[in-house]
N, C-alpha and C. Protein backbone atom coordinates (compact mmCIF):
# COMPACT_ATOMS: atom_id res chain seq x y z
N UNK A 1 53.68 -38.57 -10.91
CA UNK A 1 52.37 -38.09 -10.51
C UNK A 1 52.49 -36.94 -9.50
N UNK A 2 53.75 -36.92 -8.65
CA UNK A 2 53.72 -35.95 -7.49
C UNK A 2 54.23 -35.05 -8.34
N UNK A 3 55.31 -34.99 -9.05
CA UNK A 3 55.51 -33.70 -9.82
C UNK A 3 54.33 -32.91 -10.41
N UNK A 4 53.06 -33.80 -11.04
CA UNK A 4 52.29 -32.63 -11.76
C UNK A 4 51.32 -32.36 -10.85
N UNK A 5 51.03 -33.09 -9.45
CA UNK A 5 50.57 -32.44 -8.96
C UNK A 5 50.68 -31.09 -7.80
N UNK A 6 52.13 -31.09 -7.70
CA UNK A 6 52.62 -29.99 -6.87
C UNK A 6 52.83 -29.15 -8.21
N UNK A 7 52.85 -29.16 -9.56
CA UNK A 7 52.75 -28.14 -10.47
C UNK A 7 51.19 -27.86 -10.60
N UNK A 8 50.20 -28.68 -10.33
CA UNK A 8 49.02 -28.09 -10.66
C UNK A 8 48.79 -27.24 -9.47
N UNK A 9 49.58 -27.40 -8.34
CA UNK A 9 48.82 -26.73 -7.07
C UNK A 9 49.52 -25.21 -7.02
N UNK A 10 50.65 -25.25 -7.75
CA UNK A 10 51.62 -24.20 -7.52
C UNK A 10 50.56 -23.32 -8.60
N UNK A 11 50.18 -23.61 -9.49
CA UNK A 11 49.81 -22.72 -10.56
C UNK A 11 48.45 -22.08 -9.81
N UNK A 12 47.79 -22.91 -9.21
CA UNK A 12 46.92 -22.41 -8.31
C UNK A 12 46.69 -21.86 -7.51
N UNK A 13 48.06 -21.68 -6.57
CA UNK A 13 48.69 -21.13 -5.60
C UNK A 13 48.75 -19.32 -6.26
N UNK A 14 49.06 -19.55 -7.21
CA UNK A 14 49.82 -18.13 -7.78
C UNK A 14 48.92 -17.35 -8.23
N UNK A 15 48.08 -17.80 -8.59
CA UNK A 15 46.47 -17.20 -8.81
C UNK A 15 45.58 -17.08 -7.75
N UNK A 16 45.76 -18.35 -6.79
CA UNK A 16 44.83 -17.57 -5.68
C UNK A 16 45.92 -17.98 -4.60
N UNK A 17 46.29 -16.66 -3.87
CA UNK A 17 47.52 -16.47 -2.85
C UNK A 17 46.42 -17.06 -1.55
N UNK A 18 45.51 -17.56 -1.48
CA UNK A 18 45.09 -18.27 -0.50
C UNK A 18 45.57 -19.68 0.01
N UNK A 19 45.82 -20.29 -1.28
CA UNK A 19 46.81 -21.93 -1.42
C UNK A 19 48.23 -21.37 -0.79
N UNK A 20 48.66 -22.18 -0.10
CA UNK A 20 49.73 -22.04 0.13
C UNK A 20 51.12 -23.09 -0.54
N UNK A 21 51.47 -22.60 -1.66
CA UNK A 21 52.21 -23.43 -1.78
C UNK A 21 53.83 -24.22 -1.54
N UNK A 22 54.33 -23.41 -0.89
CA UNK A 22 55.26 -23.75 0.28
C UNK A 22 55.03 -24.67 1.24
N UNK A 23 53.69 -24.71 1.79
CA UNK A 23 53.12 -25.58 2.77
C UNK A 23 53.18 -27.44 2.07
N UNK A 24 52.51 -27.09 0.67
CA UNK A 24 52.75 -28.38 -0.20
C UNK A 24 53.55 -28.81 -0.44
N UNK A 25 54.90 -27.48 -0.52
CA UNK A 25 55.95 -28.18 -1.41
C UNK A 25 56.58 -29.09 -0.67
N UNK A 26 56.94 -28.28 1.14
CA UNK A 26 57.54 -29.13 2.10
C UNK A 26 56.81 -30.64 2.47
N UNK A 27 55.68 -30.45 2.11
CA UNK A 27 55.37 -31.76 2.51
C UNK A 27 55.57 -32.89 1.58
N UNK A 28 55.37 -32.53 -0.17
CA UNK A 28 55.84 -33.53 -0.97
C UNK A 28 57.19 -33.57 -0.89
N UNK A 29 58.26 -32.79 -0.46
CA UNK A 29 59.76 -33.18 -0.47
C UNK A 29 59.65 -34.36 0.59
N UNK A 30 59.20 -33.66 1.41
CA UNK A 30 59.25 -35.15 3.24
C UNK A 30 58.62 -36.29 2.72
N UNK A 31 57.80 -36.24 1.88
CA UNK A 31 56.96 -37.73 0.99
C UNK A 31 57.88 -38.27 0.45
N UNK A 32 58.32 -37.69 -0.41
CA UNK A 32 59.67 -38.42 -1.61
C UNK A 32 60.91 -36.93 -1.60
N UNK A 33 61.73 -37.29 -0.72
CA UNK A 33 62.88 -36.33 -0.69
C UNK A 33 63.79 -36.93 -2.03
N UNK A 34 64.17 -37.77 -2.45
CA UNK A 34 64.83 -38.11 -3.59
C UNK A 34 64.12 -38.02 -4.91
N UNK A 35 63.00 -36.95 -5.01
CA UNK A 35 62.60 -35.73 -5.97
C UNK A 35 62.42 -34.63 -5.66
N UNK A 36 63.17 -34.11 -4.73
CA UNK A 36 63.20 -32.88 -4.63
C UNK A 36 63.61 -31.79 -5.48
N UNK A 37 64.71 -31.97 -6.37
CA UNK A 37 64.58 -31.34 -7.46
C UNK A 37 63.73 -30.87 -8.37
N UNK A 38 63.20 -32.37 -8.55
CA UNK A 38 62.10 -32.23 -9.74
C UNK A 38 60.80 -31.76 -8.99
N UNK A 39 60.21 -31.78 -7.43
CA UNK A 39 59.41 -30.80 -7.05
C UNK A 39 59.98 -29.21 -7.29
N UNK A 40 61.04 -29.10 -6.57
CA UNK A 40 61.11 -27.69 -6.61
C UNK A 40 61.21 -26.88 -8.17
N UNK A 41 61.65 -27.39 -9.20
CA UNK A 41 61.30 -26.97 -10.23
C UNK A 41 59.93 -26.87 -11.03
N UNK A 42 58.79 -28.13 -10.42
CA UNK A 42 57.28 -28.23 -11.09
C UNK A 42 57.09 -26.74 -10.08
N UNK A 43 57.11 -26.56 -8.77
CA UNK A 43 56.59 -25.32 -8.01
C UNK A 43 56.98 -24.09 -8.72
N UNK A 44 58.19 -24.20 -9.16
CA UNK A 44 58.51 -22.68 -10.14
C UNK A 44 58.32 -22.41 -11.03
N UNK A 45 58.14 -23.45 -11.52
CA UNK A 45 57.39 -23.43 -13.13
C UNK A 45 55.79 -23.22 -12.94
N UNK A 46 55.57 -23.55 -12.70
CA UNK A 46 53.97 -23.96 -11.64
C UNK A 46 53.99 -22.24 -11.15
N UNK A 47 54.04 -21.81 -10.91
CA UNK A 47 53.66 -20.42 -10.15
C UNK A 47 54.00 -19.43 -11.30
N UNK A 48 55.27 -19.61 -12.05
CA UNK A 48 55.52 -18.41 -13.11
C UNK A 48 54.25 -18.80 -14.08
N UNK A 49 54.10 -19.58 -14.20
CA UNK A 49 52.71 -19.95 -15.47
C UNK A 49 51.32 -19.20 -14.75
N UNK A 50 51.37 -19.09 -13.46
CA UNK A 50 50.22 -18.68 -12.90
C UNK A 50 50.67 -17.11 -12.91
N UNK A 51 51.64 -16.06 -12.40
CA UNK A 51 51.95 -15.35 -12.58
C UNK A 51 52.11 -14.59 -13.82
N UNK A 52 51.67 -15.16 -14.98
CA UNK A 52 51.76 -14.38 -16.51
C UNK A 52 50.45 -14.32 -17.06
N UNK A 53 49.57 -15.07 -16.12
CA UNK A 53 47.90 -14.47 -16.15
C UNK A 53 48.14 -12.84 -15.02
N UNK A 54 48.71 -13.21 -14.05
CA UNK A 54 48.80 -11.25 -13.59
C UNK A 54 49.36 -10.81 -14.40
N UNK A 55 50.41 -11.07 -15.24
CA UNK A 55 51.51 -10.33 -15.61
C UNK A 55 50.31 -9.48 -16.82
N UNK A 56 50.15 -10.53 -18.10
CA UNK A 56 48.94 -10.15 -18.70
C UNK A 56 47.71 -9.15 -18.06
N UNK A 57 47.35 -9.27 -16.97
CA UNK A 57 46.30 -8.86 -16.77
C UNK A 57 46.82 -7.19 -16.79
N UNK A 58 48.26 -6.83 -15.95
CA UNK A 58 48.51 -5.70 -15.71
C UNK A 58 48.81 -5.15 -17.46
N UNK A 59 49.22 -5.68 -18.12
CA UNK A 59 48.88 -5.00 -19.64
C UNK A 59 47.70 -4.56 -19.83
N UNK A 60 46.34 -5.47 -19.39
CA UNK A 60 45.08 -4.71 -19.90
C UNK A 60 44.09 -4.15 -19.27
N UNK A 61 45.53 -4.02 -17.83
CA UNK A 61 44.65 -3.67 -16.52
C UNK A 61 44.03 -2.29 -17.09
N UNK A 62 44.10 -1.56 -18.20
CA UNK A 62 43.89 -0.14 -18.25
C UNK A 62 42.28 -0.37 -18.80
N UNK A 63 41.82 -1.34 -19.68
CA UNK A 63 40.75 -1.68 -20.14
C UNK A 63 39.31 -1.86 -19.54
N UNK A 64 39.93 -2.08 -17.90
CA UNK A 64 38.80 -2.69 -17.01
C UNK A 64 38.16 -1.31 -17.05
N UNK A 65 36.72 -0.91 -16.54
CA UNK A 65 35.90 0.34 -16.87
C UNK A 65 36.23 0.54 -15.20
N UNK A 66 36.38 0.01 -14.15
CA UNK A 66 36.87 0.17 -12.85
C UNK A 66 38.27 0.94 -12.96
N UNK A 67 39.02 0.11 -12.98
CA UNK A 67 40.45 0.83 -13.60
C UNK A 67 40.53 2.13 -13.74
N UNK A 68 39.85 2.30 -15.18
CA UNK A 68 40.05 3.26 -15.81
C UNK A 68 39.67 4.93 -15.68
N UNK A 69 38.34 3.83 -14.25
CA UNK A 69 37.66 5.54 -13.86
C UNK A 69 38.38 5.62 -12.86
N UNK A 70 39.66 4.30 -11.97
CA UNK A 70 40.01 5.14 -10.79
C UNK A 70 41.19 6.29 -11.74
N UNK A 71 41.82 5.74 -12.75
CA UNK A 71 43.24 5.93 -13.48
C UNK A 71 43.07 7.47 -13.58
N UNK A 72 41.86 7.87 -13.26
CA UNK A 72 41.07 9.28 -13.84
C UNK A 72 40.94 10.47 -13.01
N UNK A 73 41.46 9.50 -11.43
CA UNK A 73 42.07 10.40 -10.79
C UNK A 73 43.26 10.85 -10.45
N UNK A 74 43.15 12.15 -10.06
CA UNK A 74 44.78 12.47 -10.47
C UNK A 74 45.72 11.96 -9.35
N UNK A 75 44.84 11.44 -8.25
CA UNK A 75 46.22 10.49 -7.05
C UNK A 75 46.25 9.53 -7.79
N UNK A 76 45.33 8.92 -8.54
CA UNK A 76 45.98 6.89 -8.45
C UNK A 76 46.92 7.68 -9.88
N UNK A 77 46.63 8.25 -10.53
CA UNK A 77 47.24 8.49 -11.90
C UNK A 77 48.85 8.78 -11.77
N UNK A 78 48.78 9.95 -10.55
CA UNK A 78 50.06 10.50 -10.34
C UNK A 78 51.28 9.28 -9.87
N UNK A 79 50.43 7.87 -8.50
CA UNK A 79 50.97 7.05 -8.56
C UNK A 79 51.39 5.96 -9.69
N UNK A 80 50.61 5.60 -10.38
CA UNK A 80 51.19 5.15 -11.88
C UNK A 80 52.49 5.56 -12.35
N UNK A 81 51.57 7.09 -12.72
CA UNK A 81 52.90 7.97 -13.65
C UNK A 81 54.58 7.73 -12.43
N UNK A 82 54.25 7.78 -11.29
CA UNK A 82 55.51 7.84 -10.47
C UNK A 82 56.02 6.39 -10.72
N UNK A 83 55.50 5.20 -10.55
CA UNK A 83 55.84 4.21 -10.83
C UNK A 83 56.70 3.84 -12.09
N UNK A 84 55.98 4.79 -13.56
CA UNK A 84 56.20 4.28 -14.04
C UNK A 84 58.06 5.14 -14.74
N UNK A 85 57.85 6.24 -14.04
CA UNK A 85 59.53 7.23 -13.87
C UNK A 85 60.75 6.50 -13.07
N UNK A 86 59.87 5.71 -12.50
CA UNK A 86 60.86 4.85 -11.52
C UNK A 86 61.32 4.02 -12.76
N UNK A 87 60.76 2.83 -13.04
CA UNK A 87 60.95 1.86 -14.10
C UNK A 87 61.97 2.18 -15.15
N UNK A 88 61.07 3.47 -15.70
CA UNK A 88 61.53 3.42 -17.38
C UNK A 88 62.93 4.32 -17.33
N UNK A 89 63.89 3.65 -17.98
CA UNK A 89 65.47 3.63 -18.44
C UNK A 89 66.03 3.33 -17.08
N UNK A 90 65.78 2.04 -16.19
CA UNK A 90 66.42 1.71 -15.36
C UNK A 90 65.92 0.37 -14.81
N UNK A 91 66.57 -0.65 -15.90
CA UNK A 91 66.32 -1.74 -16.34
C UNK A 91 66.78 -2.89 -14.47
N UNK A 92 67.76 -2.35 -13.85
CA UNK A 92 68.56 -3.29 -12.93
C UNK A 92 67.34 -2.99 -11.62
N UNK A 93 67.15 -1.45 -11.99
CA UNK A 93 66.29 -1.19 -10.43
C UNK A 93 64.70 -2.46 -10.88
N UNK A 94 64.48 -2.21 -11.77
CA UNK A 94 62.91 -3.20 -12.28
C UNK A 94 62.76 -4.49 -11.73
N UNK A 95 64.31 -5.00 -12.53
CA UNK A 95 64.51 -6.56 -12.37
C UNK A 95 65.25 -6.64 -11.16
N UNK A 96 65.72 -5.88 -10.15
CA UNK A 96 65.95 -6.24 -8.82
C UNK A 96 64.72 -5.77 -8.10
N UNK A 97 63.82 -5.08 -8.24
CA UNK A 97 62.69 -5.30 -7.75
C UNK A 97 61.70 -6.71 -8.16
N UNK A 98 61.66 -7.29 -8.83
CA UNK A 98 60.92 -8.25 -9.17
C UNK A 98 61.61 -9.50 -8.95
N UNK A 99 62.72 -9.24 -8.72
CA UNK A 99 63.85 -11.05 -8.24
C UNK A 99 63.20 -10.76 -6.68
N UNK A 100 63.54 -9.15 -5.77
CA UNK A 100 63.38 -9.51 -4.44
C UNK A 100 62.16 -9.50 -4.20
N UNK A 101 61.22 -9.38 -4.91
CA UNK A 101 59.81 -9.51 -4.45
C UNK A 101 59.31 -11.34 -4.69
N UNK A 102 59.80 -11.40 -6.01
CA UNK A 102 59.80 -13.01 -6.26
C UNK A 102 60.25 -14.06 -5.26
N UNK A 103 61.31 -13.31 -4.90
CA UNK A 103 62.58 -14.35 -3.35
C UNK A 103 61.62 -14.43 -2.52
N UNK A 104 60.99 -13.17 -1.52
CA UNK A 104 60.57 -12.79 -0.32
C UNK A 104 59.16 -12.65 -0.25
N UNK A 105 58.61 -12.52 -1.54
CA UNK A 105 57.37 -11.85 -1.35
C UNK A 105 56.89 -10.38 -0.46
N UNK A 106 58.23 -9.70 -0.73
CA UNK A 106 57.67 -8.49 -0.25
C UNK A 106 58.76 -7.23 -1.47
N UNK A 107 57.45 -6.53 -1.87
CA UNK A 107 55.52 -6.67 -2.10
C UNK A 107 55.71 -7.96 -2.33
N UNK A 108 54.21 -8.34 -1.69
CA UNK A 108 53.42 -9.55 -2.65
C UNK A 108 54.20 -9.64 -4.02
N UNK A 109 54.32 -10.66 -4.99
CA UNK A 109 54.84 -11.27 -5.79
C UNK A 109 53.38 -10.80 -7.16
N UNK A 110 52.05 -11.32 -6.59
CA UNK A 110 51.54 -11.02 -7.63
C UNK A 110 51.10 -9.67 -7.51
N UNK A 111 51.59 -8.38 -7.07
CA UNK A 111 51.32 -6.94 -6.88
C UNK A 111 52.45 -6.81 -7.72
N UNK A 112 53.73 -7.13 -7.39
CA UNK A 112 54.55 -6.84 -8.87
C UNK A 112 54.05 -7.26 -10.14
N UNK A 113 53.95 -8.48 -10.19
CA UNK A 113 53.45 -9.17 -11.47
C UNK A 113 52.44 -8.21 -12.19
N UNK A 114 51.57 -7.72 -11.47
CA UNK A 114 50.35 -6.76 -12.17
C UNK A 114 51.27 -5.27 -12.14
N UNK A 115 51.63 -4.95 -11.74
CA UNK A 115 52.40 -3.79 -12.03
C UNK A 115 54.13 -4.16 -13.06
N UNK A 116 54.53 -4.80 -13.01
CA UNK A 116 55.03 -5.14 -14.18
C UNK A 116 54.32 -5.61 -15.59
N UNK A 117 53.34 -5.96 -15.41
CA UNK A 117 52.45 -5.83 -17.25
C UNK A 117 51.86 -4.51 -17.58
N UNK A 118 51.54 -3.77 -16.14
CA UNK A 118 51.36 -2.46 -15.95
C UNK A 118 52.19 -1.59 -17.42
N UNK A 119 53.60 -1.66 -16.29
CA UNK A 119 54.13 -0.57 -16.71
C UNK A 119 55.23 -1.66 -17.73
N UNK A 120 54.87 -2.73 -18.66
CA UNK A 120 55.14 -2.96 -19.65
C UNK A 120 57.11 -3.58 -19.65
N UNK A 121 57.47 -3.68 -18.40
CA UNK A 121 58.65 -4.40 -18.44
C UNK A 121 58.80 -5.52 -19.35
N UNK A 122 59.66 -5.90 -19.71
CA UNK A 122 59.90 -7.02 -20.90
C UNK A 122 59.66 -8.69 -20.32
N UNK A 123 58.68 -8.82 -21.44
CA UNK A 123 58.62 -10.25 -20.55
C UNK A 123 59.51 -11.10 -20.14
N UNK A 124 60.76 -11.24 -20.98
CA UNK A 124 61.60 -11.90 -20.73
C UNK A 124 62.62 -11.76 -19.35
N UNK A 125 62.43 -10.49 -18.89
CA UNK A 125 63.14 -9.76 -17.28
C UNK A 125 62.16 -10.19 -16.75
N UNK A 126 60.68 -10.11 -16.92
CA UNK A 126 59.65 -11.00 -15.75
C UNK A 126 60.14 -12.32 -15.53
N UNK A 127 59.79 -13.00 -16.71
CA UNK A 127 59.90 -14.41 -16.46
C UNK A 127 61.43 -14.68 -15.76
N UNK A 128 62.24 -14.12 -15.83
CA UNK A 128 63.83 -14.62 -15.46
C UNK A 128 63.92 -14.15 -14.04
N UNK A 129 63.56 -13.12 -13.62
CA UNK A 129 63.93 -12.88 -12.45
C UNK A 129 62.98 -13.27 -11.41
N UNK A 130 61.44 -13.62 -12.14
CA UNK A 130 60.39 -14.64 -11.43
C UNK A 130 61.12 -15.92 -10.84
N UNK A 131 61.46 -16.57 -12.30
CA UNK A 131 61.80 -17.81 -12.46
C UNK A 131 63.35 -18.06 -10.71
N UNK A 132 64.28 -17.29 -11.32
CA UNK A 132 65.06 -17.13 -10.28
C UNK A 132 64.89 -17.10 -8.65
N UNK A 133 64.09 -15.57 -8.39
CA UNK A 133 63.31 -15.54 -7.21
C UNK A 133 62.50 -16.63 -7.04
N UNK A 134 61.39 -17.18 -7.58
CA UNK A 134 60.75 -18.31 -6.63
C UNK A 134 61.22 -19.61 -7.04
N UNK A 135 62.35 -19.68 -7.21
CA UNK A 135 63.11 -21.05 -7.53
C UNK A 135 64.25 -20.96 -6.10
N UNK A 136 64.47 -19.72 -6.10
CA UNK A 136 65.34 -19.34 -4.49
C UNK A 136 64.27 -19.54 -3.12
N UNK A 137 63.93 -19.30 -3.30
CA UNK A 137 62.50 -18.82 -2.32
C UNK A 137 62.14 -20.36 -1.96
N UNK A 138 61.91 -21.19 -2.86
CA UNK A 138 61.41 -22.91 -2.39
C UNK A 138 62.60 -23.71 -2.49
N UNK A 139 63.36 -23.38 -2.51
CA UNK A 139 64.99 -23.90 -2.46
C UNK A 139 64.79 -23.77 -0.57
N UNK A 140 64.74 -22.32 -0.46
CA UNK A 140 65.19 -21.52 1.06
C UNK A 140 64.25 -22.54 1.88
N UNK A 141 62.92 -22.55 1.15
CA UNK A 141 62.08 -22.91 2.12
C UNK A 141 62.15 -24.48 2.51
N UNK A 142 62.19 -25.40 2.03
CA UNK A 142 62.26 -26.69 1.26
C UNK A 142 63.62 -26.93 2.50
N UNK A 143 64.83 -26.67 2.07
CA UNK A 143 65.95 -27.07 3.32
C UNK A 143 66.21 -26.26 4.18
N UNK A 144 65.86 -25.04 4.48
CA UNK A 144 65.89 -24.72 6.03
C UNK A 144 64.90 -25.33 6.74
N UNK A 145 63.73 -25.97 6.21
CA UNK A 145 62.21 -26.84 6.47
C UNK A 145 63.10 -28.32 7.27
N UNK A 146 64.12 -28.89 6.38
CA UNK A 146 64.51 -29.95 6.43
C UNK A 146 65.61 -29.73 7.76
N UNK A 147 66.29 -28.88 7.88
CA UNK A 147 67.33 -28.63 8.33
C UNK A 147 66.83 -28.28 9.97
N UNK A 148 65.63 -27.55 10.34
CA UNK A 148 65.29 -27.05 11.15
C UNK A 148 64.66 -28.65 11.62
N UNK A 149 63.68 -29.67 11.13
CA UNK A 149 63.31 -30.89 11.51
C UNK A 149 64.81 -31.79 11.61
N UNK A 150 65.78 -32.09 11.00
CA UNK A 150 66.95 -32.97 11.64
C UNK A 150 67.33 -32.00 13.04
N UNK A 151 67.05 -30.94 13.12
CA UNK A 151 67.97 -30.44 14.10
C UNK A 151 67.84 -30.77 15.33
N UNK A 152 66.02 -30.64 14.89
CA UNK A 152 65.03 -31.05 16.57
C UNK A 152 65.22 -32.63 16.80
């Protein structure tokens, strides 16, 4: 039961960055630490599922009639187009931007996510280096959490 519900909160989390789900995760590990595994995997799974509604959205982010009239100017356009010279034929810079944003959240996690459906990276480099980064990220958080409470 605690697994799907730290996966329902994570998915919620990832859609609205107001939930905190780090805050949950540490507390269901301290509830039942002998599922900690199986939390920290519902949280990563749980957030990449919420993250491929941004990911999606930045594919059809061009559709929105907002969007499209800012896209129309030539600053947000020029930033795009720069974004998207960065990206394209340099597959390691993409997916090491999206593992360290995934790890750290900096950028924000779902500002990549929408700019990776953006500029059309392969889903399969999203999902993997998502999956990776916030599987590191609640690993980090989860036992330095634990480590910092035995210490005191």
């Amino acid at each position: 039961m605690l697994f799907w519900s730290v996966m329902g909160a994570s998915i919620a989390s990832a859609l609205l960055p107001l939930i905190n789900i780090e805050a949950i995760l540490v507390v269901s590990v301290s509830q039942a630490p002998d599922q900690m595994w199986a939390l920290l995997v519902a949280a990563t799974i749980g957030q990449m599922l919420g993250k491929i509604l941004w990911y999606w959205g930045g594919m059809n982010v061009e559709r929105a009639p907002w969007v499209h009239r800012q896209l129309e100017k030539p600053k947000a356009r020029a930033s795009l187009d720069k974004w998207h010279e960065r990206a394209e034929g340099r597959p390691w810079f993409t997916a090491g931007l999206l593992f360290v944003s995934a790890a750290t959240g900096i950028p924000p996690y779902a500002v990549t996510a929408v700019l990776a459906g953006t500029l059309r990276v392969p889903f399969w480099i999203f999902m993997l280096t998502g999956l990776a980064g916030r599987g590191l990220r609640f690993w980090a958080v989860v036992t330095g959490t634990s480590s910092l409470v035995h210490f005191f």
